[in-house]
Protein backbone atom coordinates (compact mmCIF):
# COMPACT_ATOMS: atom_id res chain seq x y z
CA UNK A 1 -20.93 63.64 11.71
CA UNK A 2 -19.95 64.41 8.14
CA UNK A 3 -16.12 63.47 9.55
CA UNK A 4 -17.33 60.43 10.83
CA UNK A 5 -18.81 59.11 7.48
CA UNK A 6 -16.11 60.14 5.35
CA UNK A 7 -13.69 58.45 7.57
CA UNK A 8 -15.37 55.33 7.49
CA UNK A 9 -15.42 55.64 3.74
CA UNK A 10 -11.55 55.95 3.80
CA UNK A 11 -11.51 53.22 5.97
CA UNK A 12 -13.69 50.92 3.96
CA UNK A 13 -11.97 51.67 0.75
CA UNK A 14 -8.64 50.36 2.26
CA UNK A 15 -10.30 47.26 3.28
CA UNK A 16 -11.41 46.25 -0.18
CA UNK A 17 -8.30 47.54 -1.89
CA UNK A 18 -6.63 44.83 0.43
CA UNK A 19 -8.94 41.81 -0.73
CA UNK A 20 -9.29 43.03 -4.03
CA UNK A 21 -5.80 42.00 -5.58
CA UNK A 22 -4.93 41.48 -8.89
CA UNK A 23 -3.06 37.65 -8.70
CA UNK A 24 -0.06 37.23 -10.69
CA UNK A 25 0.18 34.66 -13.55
CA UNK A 26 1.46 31.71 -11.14
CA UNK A 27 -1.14 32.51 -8.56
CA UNK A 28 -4.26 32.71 -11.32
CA UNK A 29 -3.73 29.49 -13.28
CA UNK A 30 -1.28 27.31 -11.58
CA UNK A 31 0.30 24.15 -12.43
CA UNK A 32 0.06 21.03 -14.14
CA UNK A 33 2.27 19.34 -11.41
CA UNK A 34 0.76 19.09 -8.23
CA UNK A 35 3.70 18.10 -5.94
CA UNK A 36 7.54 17.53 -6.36
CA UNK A 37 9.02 14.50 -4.38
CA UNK A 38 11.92 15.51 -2.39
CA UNK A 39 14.56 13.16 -1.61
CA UNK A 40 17.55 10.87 -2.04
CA UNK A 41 18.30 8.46 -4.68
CA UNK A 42 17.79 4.44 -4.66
CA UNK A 43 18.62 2.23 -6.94
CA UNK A 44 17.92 -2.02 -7.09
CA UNK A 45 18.41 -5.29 -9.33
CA UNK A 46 15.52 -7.09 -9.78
CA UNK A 47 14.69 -10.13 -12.21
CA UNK A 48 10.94 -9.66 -12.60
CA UNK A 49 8.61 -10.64 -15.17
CA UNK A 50 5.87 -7.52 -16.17
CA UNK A 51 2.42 -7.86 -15.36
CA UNK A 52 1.10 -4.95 -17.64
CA UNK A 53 0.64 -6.14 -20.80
CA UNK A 54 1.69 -2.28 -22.35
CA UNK A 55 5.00 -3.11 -21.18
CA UNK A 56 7.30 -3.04 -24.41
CA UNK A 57 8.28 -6.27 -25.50
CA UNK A 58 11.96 -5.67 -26.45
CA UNK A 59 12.54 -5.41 -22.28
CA UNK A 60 13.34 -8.50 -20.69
CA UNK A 61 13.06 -9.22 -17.17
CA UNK A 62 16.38 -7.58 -15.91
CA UNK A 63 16.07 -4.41 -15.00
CA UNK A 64 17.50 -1.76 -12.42
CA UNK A 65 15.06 0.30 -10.95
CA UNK A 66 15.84 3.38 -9.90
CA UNK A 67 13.58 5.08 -7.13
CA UNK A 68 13.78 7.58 -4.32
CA UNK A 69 15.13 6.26 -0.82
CA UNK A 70 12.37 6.59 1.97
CA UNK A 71 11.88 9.39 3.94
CA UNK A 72 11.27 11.08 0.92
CA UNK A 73 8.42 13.75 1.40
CA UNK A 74 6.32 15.89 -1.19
CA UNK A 75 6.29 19.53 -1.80
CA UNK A 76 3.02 20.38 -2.67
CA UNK A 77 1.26 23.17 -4.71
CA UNK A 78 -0.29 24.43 -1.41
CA UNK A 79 2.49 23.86 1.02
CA UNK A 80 3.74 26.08 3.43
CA UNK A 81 6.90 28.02 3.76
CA UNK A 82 10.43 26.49 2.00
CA UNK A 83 8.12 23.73 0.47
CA UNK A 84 6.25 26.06 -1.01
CA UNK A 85 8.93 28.99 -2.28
CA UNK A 86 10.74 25.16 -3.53
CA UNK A 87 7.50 24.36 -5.63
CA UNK A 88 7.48 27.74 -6.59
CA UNK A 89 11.00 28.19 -7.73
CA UNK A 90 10.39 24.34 -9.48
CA UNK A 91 7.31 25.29 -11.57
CA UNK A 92 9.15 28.58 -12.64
CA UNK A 93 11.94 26.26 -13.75
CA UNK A 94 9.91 23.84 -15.70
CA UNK A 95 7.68 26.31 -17.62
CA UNK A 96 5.02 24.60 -15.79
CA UNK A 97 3.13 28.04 -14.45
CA UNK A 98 0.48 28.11 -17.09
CA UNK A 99 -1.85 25.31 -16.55
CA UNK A 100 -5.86 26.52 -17.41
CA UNK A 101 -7.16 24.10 -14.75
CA UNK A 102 -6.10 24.86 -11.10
CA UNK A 103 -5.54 22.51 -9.07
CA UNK A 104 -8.14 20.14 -9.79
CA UNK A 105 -6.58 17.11 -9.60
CA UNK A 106 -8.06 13.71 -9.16
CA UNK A 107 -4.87 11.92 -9.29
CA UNK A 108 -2.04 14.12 -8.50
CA UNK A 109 0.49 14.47 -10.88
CA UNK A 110 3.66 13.85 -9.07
CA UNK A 111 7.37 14.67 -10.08
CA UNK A 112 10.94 14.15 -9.27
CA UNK A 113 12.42 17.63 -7.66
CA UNK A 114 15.75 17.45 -10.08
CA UNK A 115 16.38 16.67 -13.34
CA UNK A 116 19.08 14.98 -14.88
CA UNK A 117 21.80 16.55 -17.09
CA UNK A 118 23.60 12.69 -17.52
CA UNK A 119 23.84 9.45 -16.58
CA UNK A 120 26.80 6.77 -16.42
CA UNK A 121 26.51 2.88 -16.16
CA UNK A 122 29.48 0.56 -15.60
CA UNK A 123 30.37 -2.90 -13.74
CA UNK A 124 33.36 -4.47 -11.92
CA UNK A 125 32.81 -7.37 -13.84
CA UNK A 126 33.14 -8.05 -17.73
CA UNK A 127 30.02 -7.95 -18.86
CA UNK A 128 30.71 -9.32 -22.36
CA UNK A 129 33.49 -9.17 -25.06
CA UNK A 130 32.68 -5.85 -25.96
CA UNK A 131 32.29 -4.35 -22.62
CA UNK A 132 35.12 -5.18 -20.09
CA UNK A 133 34.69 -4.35 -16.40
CA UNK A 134 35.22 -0.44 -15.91
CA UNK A 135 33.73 0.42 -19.24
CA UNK A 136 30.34 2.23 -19.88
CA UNK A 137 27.20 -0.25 -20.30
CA UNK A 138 24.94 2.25 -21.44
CA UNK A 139 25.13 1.06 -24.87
CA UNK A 140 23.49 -2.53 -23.91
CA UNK A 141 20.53 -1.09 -21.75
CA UNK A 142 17.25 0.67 -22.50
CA UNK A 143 16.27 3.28 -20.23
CA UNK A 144 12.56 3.64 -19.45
CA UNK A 145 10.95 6.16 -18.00
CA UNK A 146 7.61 8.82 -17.81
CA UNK A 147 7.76 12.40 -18.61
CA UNK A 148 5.08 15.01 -18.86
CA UNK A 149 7.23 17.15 -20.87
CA UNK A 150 6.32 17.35 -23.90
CA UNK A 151 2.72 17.95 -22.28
CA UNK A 152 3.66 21.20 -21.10
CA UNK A 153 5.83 22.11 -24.03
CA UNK A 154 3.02 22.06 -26.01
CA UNK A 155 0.91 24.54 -23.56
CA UNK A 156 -1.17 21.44 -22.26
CA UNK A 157 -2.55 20.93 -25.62
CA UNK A 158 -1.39 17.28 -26.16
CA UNK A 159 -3.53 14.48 -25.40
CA UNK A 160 -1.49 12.81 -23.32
CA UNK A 161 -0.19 14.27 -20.19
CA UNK A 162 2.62 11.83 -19.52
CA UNK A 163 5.03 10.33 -22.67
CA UNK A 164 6.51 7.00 -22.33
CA UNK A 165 10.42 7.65 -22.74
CA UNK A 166 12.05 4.21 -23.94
CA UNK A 167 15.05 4.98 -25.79
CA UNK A 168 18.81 3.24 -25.92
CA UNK A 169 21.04 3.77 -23.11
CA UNK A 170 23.65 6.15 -25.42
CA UNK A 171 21.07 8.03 -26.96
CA UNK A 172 19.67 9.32 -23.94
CA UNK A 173 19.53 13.42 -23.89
CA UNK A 174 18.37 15.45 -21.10
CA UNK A 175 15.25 15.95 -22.41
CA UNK A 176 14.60 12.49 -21.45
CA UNK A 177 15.64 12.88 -18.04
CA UNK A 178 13.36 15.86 -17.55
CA UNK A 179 10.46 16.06 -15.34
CA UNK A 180 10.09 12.17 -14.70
CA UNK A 181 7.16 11.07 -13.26
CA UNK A 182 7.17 9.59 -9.50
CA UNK A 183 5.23 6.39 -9.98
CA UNK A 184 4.36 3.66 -7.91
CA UNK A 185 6.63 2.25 -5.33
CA UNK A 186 8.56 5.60 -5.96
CA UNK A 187 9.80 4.45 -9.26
CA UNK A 188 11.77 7.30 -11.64
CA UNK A 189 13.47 5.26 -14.31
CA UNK A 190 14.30 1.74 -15.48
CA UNK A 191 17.59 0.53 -17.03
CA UNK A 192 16.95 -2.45 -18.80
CA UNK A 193 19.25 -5.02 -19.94
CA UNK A 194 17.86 -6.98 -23.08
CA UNK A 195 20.88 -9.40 -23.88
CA UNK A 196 22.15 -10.97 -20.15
CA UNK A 197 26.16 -11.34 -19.84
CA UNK A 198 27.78 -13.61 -21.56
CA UNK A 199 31.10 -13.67 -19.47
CA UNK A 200 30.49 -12.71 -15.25
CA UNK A 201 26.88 -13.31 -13.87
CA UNK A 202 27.67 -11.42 -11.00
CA UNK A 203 27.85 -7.75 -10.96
CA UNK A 204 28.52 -4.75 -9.12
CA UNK A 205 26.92 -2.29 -10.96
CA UNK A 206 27.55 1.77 -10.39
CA UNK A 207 25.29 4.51 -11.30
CA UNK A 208 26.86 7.97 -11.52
CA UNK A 209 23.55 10.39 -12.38
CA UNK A 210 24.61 14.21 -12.62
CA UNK A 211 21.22 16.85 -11.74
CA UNK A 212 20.30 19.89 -13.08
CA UNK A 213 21.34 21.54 -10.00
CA UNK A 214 25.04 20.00 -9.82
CA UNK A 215 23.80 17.39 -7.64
CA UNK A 216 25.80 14.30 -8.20
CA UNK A 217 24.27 10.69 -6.87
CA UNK A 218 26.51 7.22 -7.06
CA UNK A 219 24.36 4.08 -6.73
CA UNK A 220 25.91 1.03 -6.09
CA UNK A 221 23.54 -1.95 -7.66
CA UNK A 222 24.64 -5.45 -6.92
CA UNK A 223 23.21 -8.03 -9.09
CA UNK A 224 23.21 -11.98 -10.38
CA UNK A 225 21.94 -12.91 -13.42
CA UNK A 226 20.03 -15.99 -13.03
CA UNK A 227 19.91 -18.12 -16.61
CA UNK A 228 16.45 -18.61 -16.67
CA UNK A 229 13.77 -15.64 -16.62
């Protein structure tokens, strides 16, 4: 009988030893991101006046948005096998594996899978004076974006979880193209062109954007300028 209890006891001890795990730091706290979109790149002209009246004046109404094709699907914080060792792997990446509050989100906070190490902008069209057809156009655009960060940088101390990044086209650093939010309509970034052509109205634009990963994506973006906005 004795041999009987003290097996159990063996037995039961084993059991709890099994549930009773110490998580590591990933597993205890989690992440601020919730989900990573995964897929290809998009990009479109569009001459569109803004609604939101937080959008910054300087912008005018020509803009190329660049978003994620569809098809594109999300790789969640509780997804299941390569989705989850890619949201993993991600999170690690980012510094993002720290977060107090796990995953109690009540809008999920939604990010691009890459970021972006650099960015090129020309036409097949003269643009203006200054900038001939071939030649880089990132000096006459502002790019516009969301990033959260700074947010994390600063342990998820800031007030703000997302910064607005609005910055000129050839001061841009990778910092800028880190950890962009995925907004509505699938939305990354916006290149914005204050000052329309002076010469060609009609463009062929070409995106080259280079990602953290070696990932290299070339968006063709046709576009007329109309003359009035």
């Amino acid at each position: 009988m004795k041999h009987i209890y003290f097996c159990l006891y063996i037995l039961a001890f084993f059991i709890l030893s099994s549930c009773v795990q110490e998580p590591d730091l990933y597993e205890a706290r989690g992440s601020f991101v919730a989900g990573y979109s995964v897929g290809n790149l998009d990009a479109e002209f569009v001459n569109r006046e803004e609604t939101n009246t937080d959008y910054p004046e300087k912008l005018s109404n020509y803009k190329i948005i660049v978003h994620t094709k569809p098809g594109a699907h999300i790789a969640w914080h509780n997804s299941q096998g390569q989705d989850s060792i890619l949201f993993r792997n991600i999170s690690v990446k980012n510094s993002d594996t720290r977060y107090p509050l796990k995953y109690t989100y009540r809008f999920p906070n939604i990010c691009f899978f890459q970021n972006f190490t650099s960015i090129e902008l020309a036409s097949d069209h003269d643009y203006d004076e200054m900038h001939k057809a071939g030649e880089s156009l990132l000096d006459i655009v502002y790019y516009l974006a969301s990033s959260c960060l700074n947010f994390i940088e600063s342990d998820y101390k800031k007030e703000e979880p997302y910064q607005r990044v609005l910055v000129e086209g050839d001061s841009l650093t990778t910092r800028d193209m880190t950890l962009l939010r995925w907004g509505v309509n699938s939305w990354l970034f916006e290149l914005n062109f204050p000052t329309p052509p002076t010469l060609s109205k009609v463009h062929n634009f070409t995106i080259t954007l280079v990602a953290d990963d070696g990932t290299k994506y070339v968006l063709p973006v046709a576009a007329t300028f109309d003359e009035e906005q």
